[in-house]
Structure formats: structure tokens, C-alpha cells
Protein backbone atom coordinates (compact mmCIF):
# COMPACT_ATOMS: atom_id res chain seq x y z
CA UNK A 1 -8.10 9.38 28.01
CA UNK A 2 -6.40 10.87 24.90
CA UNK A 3 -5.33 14.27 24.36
CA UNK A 4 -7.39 15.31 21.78
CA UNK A 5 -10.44 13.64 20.56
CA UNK A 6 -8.40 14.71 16.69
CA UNK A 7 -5.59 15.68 15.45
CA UNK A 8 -4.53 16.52 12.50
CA UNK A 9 -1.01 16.33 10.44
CA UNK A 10 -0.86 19.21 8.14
CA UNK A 11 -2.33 22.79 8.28
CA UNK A 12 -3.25 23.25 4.36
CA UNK A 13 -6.86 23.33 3.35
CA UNK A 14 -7.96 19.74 4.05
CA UNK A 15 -6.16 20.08 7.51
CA UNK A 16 -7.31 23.03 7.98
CA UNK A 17 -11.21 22.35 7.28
CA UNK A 18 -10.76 18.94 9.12
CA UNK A 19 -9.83 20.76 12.14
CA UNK A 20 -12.37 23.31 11.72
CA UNK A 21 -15.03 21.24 10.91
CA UNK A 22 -14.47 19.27 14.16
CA UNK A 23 -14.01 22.07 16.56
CA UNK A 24 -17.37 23.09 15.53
CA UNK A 25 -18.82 19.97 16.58
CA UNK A 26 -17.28 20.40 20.42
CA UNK A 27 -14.48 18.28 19.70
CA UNK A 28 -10.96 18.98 21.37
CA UNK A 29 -8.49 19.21 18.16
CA UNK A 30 -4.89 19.81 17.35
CA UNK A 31 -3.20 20.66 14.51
CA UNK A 32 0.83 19.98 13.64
CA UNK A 33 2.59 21.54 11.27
CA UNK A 34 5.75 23.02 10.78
CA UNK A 35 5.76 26.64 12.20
CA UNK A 36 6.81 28.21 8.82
CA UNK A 37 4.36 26.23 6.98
CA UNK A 38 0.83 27.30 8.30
CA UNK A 39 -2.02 27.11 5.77
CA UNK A 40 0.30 24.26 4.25
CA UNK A 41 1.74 24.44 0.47
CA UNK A 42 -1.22 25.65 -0.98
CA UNK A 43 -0.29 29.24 0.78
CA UNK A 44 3.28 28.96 0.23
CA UNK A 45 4.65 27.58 -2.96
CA UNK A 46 1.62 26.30 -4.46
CA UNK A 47 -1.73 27.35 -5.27
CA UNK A 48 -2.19 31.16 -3.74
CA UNK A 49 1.51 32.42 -4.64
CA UNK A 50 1.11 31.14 -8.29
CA UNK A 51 -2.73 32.41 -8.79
CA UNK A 52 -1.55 35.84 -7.19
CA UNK A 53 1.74 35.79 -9.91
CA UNK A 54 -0.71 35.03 -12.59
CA UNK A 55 -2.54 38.33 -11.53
CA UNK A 56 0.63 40.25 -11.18
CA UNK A 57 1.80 39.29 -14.50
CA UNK A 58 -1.44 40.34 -15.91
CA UNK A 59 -1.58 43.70 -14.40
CA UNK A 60 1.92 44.83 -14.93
CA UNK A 61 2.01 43.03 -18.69
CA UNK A 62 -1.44 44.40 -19.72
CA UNK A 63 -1.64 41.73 -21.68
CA UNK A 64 -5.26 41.42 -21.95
CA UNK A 65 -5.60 44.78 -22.96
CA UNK A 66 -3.75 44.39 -26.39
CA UNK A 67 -6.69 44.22 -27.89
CA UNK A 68 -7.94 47.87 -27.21
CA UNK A 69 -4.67 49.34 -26.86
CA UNK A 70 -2.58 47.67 -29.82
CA UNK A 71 0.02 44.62 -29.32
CA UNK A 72 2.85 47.43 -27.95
CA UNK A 73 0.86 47.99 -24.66
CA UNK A 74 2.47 47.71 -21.30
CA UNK A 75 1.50 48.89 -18.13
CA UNK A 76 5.37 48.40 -17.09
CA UNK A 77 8.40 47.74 -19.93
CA UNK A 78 11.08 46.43 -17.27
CA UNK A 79 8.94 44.17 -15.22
CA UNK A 80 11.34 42.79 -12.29
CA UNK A 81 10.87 39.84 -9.67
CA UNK A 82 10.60 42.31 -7.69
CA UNK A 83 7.56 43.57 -8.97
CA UNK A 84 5.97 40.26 -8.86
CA UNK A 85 6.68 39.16 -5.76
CA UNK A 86 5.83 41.99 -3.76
CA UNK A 87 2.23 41.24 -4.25
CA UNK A 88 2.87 37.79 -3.53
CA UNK A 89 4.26 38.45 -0.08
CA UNK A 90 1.57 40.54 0.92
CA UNK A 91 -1.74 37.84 -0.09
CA UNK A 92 0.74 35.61 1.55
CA UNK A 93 0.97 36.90 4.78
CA UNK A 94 -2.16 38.33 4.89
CA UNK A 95 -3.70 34.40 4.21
CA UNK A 96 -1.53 33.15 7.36
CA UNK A 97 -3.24 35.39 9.51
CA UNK A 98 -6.53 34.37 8.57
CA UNK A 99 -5.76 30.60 9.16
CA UNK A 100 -4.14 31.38 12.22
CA UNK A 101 -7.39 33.39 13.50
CA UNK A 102 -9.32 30.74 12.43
CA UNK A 103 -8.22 28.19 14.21
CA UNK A 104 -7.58 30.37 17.63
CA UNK A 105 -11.15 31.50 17.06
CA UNK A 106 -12.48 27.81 16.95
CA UNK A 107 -10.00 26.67 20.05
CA UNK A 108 -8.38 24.95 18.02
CA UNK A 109 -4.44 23.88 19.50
CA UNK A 110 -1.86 24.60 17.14
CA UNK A 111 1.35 23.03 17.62
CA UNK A 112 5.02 24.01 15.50
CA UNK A 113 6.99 20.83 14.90
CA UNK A 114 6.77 17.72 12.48
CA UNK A 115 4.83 14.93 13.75
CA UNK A 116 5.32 10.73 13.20
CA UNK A 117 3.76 7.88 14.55
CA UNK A 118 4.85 5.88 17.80
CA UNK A 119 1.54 3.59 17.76
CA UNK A 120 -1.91 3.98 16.25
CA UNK A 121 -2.78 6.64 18.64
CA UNK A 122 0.25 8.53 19.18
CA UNK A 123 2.15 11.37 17.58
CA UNK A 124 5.50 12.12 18.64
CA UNK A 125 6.03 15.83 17.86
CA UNK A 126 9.29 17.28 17.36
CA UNK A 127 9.23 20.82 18.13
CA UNK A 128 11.66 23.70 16.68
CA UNK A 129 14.20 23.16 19.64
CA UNK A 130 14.74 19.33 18.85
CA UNK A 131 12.48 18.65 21.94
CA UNK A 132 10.12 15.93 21.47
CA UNK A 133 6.76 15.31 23.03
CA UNK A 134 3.72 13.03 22.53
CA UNK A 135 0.43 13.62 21.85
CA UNK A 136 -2.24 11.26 22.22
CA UNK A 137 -5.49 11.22 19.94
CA UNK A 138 -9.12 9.16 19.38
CA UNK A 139 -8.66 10.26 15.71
CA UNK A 140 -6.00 10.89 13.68
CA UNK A 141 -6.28 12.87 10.28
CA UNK A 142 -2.95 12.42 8.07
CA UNK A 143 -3.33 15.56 5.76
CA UNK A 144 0.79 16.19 4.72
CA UNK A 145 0.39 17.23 1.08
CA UNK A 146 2.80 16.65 -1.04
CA UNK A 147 6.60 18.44 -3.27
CA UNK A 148 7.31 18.28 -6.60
CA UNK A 149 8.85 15.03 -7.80
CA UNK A 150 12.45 15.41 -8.74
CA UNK A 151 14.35 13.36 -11.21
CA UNK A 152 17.79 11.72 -9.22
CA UNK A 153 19.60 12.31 -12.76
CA UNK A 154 18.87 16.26 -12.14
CA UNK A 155 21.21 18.55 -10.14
CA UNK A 156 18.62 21.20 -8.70
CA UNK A 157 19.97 24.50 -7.39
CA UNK A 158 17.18 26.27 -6.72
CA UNK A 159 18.21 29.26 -9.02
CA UNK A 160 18.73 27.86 -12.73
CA UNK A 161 17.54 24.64 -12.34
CA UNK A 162 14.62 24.54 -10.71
CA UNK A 163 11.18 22.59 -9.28
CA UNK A 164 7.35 24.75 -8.92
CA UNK A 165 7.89 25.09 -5.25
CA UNK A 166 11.41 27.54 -6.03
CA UNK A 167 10.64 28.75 -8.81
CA UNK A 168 9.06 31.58 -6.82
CA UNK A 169 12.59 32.85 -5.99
CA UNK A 170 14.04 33.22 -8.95
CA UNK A 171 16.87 35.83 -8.87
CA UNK A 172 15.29 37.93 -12.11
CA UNK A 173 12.99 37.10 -14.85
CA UNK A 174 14.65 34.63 -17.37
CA UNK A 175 15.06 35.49 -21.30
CA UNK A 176 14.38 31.87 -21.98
CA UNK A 177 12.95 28.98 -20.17
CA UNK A 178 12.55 24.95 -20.69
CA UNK A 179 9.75 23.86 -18.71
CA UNK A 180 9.48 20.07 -18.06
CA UNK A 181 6.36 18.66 -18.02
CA UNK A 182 2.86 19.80 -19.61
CA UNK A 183 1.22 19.17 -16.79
CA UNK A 184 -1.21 21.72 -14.98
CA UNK A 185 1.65 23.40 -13.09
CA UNK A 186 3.64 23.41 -16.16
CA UNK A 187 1.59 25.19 -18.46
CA UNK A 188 0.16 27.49 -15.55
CA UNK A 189 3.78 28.88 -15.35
CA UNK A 190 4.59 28.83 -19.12
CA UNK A 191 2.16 30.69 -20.28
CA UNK A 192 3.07 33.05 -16.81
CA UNK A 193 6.43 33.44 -18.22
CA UNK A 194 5.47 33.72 -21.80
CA UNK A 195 3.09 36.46 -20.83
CA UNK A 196 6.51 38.71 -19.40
CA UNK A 197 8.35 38.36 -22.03
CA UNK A 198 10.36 34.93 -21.75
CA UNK A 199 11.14 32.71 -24.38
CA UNK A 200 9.29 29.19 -23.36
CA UNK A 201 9.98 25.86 -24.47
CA UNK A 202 7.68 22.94 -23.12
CA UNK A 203 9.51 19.17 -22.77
CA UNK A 204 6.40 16.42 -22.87
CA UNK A 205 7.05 12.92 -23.14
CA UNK A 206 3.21 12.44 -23.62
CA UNK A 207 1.76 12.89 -27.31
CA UNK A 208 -0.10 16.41 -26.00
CA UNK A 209 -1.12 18.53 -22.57
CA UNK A 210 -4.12 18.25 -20.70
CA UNK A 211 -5.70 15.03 -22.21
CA UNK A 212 -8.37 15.13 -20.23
CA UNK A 213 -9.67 18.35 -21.18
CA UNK A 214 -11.91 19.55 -24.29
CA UNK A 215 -9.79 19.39 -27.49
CA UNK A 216 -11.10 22.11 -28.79
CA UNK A 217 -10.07 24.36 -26.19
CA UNK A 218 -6.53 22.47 -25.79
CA UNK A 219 -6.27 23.64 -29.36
CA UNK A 220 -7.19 27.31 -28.36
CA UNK A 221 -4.43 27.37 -25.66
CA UNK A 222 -2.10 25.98 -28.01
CA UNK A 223 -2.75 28.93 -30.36
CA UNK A 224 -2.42 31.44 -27.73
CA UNK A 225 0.63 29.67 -26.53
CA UNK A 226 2.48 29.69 -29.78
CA UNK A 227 1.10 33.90 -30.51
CA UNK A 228 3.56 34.03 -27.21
CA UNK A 229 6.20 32.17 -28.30
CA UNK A 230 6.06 29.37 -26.30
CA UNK A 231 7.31 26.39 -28.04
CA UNK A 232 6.36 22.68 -27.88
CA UNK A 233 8.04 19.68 -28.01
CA UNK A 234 6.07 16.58 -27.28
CA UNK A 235 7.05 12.92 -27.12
CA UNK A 236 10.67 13.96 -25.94
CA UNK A 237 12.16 13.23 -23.18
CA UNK A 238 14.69 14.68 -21.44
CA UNK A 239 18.22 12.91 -21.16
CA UNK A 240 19.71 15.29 -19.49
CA UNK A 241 20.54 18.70 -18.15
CA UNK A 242 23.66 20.66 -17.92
CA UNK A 243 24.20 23.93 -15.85
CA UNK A 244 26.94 26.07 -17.17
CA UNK A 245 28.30 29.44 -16.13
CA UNK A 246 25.86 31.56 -18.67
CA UNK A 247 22.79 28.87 -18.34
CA UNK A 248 21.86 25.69 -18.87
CA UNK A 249 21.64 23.26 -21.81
CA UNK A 250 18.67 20.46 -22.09
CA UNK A 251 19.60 17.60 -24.13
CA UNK A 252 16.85 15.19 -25.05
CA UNK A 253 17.00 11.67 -25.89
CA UNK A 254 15.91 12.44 -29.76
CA UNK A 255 19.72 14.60 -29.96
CA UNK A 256 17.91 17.79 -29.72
CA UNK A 257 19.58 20.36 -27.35
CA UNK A 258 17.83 23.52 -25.89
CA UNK A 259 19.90 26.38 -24.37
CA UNK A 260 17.84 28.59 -21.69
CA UNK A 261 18.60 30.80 -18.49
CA UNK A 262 17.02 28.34 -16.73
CA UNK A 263 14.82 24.80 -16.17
CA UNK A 264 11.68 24.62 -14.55
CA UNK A 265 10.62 20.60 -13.77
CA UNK A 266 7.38 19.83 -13.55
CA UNK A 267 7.13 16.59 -13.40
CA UNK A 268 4.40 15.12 -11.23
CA UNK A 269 4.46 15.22 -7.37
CA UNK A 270 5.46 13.39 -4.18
CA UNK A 271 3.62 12.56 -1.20
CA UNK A 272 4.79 13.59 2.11
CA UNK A 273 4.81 10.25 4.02
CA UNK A 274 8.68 9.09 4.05
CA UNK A 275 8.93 11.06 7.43
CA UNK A 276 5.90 9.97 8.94
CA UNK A 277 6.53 6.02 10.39
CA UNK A 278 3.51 5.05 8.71
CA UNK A 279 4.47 1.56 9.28
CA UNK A 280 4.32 1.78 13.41
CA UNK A 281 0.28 3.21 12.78
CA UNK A 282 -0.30 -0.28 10.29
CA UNK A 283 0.04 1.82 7.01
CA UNK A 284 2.09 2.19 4.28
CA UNK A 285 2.30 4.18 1.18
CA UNK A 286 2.74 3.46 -2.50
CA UNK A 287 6.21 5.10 -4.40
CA UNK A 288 4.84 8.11 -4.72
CA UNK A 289 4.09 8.18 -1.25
CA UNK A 290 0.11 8.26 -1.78
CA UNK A 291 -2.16 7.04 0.71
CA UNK A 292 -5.16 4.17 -0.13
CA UNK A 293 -8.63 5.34 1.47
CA UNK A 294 -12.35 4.40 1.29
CA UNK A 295 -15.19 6.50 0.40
CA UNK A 296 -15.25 8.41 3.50
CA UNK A 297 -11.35 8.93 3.42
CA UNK A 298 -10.58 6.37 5.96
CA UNK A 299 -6.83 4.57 5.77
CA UNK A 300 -6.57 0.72 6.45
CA UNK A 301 -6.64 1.73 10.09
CA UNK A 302 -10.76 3.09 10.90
CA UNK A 303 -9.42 5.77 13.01
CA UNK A 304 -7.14 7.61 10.78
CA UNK A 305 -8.33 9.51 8.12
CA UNK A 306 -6.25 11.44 5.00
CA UNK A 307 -7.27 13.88 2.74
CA UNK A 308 -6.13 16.37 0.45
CA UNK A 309 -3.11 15.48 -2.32
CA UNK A 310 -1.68 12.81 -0.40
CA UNK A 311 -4.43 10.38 -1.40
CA UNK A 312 -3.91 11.54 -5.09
CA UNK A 313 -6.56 12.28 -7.68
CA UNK A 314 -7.57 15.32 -8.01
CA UNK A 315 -5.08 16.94 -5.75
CA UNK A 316 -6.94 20.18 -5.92
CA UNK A 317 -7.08 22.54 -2.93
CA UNK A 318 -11.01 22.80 -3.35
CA UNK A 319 -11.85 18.63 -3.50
CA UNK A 320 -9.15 18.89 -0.52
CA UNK A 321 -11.07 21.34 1.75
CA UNK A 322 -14.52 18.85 1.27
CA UNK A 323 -12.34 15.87 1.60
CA UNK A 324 -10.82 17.16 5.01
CA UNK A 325 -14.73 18.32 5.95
CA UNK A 326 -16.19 14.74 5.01
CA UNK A 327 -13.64 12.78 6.92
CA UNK A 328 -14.39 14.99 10.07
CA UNK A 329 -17.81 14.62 10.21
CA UNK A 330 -17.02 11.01 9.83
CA UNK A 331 -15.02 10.58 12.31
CA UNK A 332 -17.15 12.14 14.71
CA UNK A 333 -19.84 10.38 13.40
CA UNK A 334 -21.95 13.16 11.95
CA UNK A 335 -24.33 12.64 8.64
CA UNK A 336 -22.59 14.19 5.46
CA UNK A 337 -23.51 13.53 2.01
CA UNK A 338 -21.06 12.07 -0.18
CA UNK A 339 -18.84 14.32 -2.18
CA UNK A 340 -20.57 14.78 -6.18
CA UNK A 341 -18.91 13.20 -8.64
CA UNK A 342 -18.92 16.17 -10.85
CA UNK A 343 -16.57 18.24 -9.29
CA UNK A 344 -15.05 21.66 -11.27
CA UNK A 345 -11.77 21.73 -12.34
CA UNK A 346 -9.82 25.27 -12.63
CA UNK A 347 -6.73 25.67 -14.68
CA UNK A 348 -5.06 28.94 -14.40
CA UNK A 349 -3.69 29.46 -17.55
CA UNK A 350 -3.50 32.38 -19.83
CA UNK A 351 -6.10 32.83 -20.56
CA UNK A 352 -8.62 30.72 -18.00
CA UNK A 353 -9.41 27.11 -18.27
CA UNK A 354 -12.33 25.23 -16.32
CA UNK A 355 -14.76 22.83 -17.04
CA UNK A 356 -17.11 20.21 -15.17
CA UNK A 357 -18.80 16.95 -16.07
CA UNK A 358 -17.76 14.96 -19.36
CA UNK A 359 -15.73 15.71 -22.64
CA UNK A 360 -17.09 15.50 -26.16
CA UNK A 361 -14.62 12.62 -26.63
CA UNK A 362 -15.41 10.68 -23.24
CA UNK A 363 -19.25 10.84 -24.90
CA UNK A 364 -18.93 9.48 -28.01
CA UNK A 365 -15.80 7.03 -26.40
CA UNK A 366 -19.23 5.86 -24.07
CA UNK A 367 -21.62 6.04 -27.32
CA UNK A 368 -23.31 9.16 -25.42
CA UNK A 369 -25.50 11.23 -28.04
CA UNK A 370 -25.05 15.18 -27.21
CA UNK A 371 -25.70 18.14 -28.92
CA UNK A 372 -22.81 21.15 -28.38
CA UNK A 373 -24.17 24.94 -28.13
CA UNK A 374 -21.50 27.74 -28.40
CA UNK A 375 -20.99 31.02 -26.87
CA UNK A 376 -18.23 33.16 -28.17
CA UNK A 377 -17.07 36.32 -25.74
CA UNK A 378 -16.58 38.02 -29.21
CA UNK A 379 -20.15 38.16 -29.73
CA UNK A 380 -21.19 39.23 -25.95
CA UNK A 381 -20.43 43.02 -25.00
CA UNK A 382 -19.12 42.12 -21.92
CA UNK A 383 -16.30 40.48 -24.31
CA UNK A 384 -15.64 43.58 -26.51
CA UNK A 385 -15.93 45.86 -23.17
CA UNK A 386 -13.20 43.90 -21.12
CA UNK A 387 -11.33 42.76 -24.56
CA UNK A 388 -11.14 39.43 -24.95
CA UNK A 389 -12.35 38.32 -28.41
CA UNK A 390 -10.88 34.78 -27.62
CA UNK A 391 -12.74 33.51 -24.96
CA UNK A 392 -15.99 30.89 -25.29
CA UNK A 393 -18.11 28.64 -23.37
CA UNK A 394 -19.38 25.33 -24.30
CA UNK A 395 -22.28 23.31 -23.47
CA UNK A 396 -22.37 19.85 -23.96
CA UNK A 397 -26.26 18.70 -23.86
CA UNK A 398 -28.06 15.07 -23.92
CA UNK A 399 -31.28 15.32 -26.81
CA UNK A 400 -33.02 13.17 -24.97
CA UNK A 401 -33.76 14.59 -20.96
CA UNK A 402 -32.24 18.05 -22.15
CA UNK A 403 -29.55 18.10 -19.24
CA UNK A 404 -26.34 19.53 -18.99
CA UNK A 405 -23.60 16.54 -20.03
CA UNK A 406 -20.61 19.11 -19.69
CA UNK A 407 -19.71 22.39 -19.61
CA UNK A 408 -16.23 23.83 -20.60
CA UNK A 409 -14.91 27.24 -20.66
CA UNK A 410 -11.53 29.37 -21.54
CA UNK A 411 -11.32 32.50 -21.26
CA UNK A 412 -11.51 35.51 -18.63
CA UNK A 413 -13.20 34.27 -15.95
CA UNK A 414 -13.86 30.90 -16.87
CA UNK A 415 -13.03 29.27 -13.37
CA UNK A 416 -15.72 31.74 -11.90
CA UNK A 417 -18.29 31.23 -14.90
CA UNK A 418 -18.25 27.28 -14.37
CA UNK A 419 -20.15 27.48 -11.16
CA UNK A 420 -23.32 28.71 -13.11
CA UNK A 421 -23.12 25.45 -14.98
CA UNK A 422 -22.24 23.17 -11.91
CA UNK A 423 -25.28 24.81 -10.21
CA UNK A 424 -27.75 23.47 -13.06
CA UNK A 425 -25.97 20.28 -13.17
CA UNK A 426 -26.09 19.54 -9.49
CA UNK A 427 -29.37 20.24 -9.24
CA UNK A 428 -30.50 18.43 -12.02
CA UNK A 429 -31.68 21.51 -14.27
CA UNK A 430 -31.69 21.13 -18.21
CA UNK A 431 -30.40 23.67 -20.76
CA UNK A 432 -34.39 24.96 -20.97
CA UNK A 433 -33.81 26.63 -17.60
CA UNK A 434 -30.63 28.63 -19.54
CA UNK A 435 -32.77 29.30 -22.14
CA UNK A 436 -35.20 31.31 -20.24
CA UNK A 437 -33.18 32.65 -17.75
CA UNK A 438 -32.63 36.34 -17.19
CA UNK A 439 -28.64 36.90 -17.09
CA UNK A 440 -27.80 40.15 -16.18
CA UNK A 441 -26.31 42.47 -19.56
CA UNK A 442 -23.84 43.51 -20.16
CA UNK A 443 -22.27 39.84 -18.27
CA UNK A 444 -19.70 37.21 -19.03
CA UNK A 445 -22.75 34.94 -17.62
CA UNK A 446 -24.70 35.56 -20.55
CA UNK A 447 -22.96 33.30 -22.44
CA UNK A 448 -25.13 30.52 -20.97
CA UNK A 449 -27.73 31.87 -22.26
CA UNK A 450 -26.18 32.42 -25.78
CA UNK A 451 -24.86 28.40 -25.96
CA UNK A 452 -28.29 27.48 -24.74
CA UNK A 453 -29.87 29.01 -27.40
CA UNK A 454 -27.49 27.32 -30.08
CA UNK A 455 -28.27 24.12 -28.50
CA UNK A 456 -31.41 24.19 -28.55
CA UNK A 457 -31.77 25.42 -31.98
CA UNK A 458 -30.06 22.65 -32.89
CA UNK A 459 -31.96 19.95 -31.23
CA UNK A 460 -34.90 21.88 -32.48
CA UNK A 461 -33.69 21.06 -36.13
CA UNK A 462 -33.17 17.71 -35.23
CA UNK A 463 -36.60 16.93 -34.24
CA UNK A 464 -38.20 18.75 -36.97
CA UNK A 465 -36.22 16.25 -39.64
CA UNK A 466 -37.02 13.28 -36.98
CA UNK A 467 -40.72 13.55 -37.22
């Protein structure tokens, strides 16, 4: 008889809802991960620390209070890392203890140490000491994560020249920065660093950032970008980068060179797998150490299971906690319905970018006929009250069943807003149902109600010069 009926490789949140999501079904579960790494990456370097910087920067910057208070305002002129990273620490900490309570709460065993494979059903854990036991399991749920990808031409220190998981501990705020990469992580932190003060430039070998958002509002964060100095510089890549005793130089392949404090790379990421002996379970992992899986998250192997950003696409901690959830129930063979297609996506910019479903482009690239209805914070009170003029909401609707084809937002609280519009989408509502909704006033929400009205005016136009 096994040890545990699952266990689970990773603490982060498809681990972490894996494990839950089994306990609660009487299961016996265990969890492995190393003992400074509970709640995974996400807690530590990647997703809370960075949304909780974004907030500090905000606060301390008052940057979103220009508006009412003129372009001089700051809540704080000599903003340290200091500053920043105090609040950091404390969501930090204060997010381990909740995992940690969770999972005692739900009996769930918790074991410090890295974990590889002996056979298909065994994990040899190597505990803090160097000692090394085995644990035995039915199911096995591989949910490692991933680090940032680094270049082998690069020399990282950690201090000037730098990956997204470090950057956290830089030694002061730089004057200048190049950031590699216009990925998400790349633009969440330049427009982070732009906000304090810092002199940005952005390296992209691609011909823009964020292709597979709404142009429209890729052309908004540009502007907003630029108003911060943040400068871009796409189709270049870098050829290489020299550290010197007062900073660092980035050379690019075209001859241009860019002097900075420091380099930020940003540059895709890694999966965790290299350590793992993937090979002595039947698996193996592509070069960016990614795991293959089926529908219900299954490896080549039907008892082991991985989730979260080691499988790849999306890579977001909020598909990774419903990935980690669906492969549970799975595995112990509970009903679960498959995870929607039409899943939100949250950039955390400055300001806000989210959006669900399709993009005016993928429409018309499918021959797709949509109407678009506009909302612009400008026009809503709650806009002028909170100041932010810039911000809209867009709704992408089909003329023929009235339904909601997409739905994009930047601005304040546009990763909150979207849910309204993933609500009427999932449950197959059409923009009629925004039209004569009550949204409470004065509300960000009321936007919906604004773009629904343009749409429909619209379509209304159309159908007059139809018939």
C-alpha cells in the first residue's frame, strides 16, 4: 500500500489547490517543496511580490492622482527600496501563513526537501540535512513551476544585471533601466519603474508587445509609456551586455549601445524539470522543460498529473489553481467540468490591462462580423471622482445572436471589471442584458452599461438602413 493516495511536487497555486482539492475528498496527500519556497514562486518572486510593488509604487508615487493634483504631485519625493519592499515582506509573509494553515487545516502532510523520481510511484525526497527518504504514492501531481530563462551569453549578478525573480532585491532604485523583453513581466516592471522615476528602455526582437491583445489599447499603453519616458526599441536584439564599475552598457546587434544602472531580462521562462528524473517515471520534457498533457492534465504516464506553468500556455496563477483542481478530481475520479475556453487574462500594467474572449483582429482574421461599443472612464463620474480620464472598456458584439464576442479593458480596475463581462459570456447572456441592467452610480461597472448602449445604437442603425 502506498503512502499517500497523492502527492504533489510543488506548493504554488496549482499544487496547492491539487492538494486541497483532494484532501477534501478523504484522500491522504502530501505536498514537497522546498521549505523556503511554500506557496511556490507565485508568493515569492513572481506574481504577489510584483502586484504588491505595483501598489506600492502607486501609493508612494501618487501617480494616479496627477490628474487632480497637477503633474508635480508626490505622496513621497525620495522613494527608496526600502519603501517598497517593506510592504512586500509583510503580504509575503502574511500569504505563507495562510497556505501553511491551509493545508494543516485540511491534514494535508507537508514535507521540506526537493523531490525526483526513483520509479513511477516513488519520490525520493531530499530533506534540508542531505537525508533522503522515499515516499510512495497512487498519484503523483508534478506541479514545479518554472525561472526566468537566462541567456548563456549573459553574466547575471543579481544586482546590475538582473532576471524578474531578483529584481526584487535591487540595492536602490535605478536612474535608468534596459529591460529585455516586452513580454508581460517586462512591461509589468517597466512601466513599475517608469512610474518612480527611472529612465526605461524596452529591447524587443518582435515587431511590437502584447500581440495578442487589442491594438487599440496596446496603442494606449504605448502612449502612457512614452508620457513616462519609457523608450522602445523593437526588432533589436541584444548582442551583448557589459557590466562596468558605474553600470552597464547594452549593445545591440543593429550598433546601437544603451548605457543604464542596470538590465532587467525578461526573456521567456524555464520549466523546472532538469532536477526531477523525469526519465525513471517514463517522461520527458521539451527544451524549455515543459511538460505534454491531455485534457484532464494527465502526462504520458495515467497516474501523474501536471499543472500550472510547467505545461506552458497560459502560465497564469488563476488557469493554474483550476488546472491543479481539475487534475485532482480526476485523479480521484470525481465529475468536473472542463475548464472554459474563455478564460480572463490580467496584465498589471500601469495603468490595468485585461480582457477575455476574442480580438477585433482575430474576428475579422476569422471573417467574424462584430459591432464595437465604447465606454470611456472620462465620461463616467466614477472616472473624474478617482481621476483617471484614460481608462475605457470595450465590447466586442456579434449583430446577429447579440452576444458578447470580447471584452477588453485598461484602465483602473480593469482586471476586476472583466469579471462582469466573463459572467455574461459564460453564461451565454447578450449585450441586451447590459443594456437594461441596473449598475450601481457612481461605478467603474457602469461602463458596461455605457458600451452597451453604443453598441446597440449602432446595430440599431444598421438594421434601420438593412430593411
Amino acid at each position: 500500500m502506498p503512502d499517500f493516495d497523492m502527492l504533489v511536487i510543488g506548493s504554488g497555486p496549482g499544487g496547492q489547490k491539487a492538494a486541497i482539492a483532494a484532501a477534501k475528498l478523504g484522500r491522504r496527500v502530501a505536498v514537497v517543496d522546498r521549505p523556503n519556497m511554500v506557496g511556490g514562486v507565485s508568493i515569492h518572486t513572481g506574481t504577489i511580490p510584483s502586484k504588491t510593488l505595483r501598489e506600492a509604487v502607486l501609493y508612494l508615487t501618487g501617480l494616479t492622482q496627477r490628474d487632480l493634483y497637477g503633474q508635480s504631485y508626490r505622496l513621497k519625493d525620495d522613494i527608496t527600496v526600502g519603501d517598497l519592499t517593506a510592504r512586500t515582506q509583510h503580504v509575503v509573509s502574511r500569504e505563507v501563513d495562510v497556505i501553511r494553515n491551509q493545508l494543516s487545516r485540511n491534514q494535508v502532510s507537508l514535507f521540506a526537501g526537493t523531490g525526483r523520481f526513483v520509479d513511477p510511484h516513488t519520490i525520493a525526497l531530499t530533506e534540508v540535512t542531505g537525508h533522503e527518504r522515499l515516499l510512495t504514492a497512487e498519484n503523483i501531481i508534478i506541479a514545479t513551476g518554472t525561472r526566468p530563462a537566462r541567456p548563456d551569453t549573459v553574466e547575471f549578478d543579481g544586482q546590475t544585471i538582473m532576471d524578474s525573480d531578483n529584481v526584487l532585491d535591487l540595492p536602490k532604485v535605478p536612474r535608468s533601466m534596459v529591460i529585455v523583453g516586452a513580454g508581460v513581466i517586462g512591461m509589468e516592471y517597466a512601466s513599475m519603474f517608469a512610474a518612480l522615476g527611472s529612465k526605461i528602455t524596452v529591447v524587443e526582437k518582435r515587431a511590437g508587445m502584447l500581440d495578442f491583445c487589442d491594438l487599440e489599447v496596446i496603442e494606449s499603453l504605448k502612449y502612457h509609456l512614452r508620457d513616462l519616458a519609457v523608450t522602445f526599441r523593437f526588432g533589436e536584439t541584444v548582442a551583448a551586455v557589459e557590466r562596468h564599475t558605474n553600470g552597464t552598457l547594452t549593445v545591440l546587434e543593429s550598433g546601437k549601445k544603451i548605457p543604464a544602472d542596470a538590465v532587467m531580462y525578461s526573456a521567456g521562462r524555464q520549466g523546472l524539470t532538469d532536477e526531477l528524473d523525469l526519465d525513471k517515471a517514463g517522461l520527458s520534457a521539451d527544451k524549455r522543460g515543459r511538460i505534454d498533457v491531455d485534457e484532464n492534465f494527465r502526462t504520458a504516464v495515467p497516474h501523474i498529473y501536471a499543472v500550472g506553468d510547467v505545461i506552458g500556455f497560459p502560465a497564469l496563477a488563476a488557469t493554474s489553481m483550476e488546472q491543479g483542481r481539475t487534475a485532482a478530481y480526476h485523479a480521484c475520479g470525481e465529475p468536473v467540468h472542463r475548464i472554459d475556453d474563455r478564460q480572463p487574462i490580467g496584465i498589471y500594467t500601469i495603468p490595468e490591462i485585461s480582457f477575455i474572449g476574442k480580438t477585433e483582429d482575430q474576428l475579422t482574421e476569422e471573417c467574424v462580423p462584430f459591432e464595437v461599443g465604447i465606454s470611456r472612464y472620462r465620461e463616467l463620474a466614477r472616472g473624474q471622482i478617482i481621476g483617471d480620464s484614460h481608462g475605457m472598456l470595450k465590447l466586442l458584439v456579434s449583430p446577429t445572436d447579440r452576444t458578447l464576442l470580447g471584452v477588453h479593458c485598461f484602465g483602473t480596475g480593469a482586471t476586476e471589471l472583466i469579471h462582469i463581462g466573463q459572467s455574461v459570456m459564460g453564461c451565454g447572456g447578450t449585450v441586451d442584458y447590459l443594456v437594461d441592467a441596473v449598475f450601481n452610480y457612481p461605478t467603474l461597472a457602469e461602463s458596461y452599461k455605457v458600451a452597451a448602449l453604443d453598441a446597440t445604437n449602432k446595430l440599431r442603425q444598421i438594421d434601420r438602413l438593412g430593411n
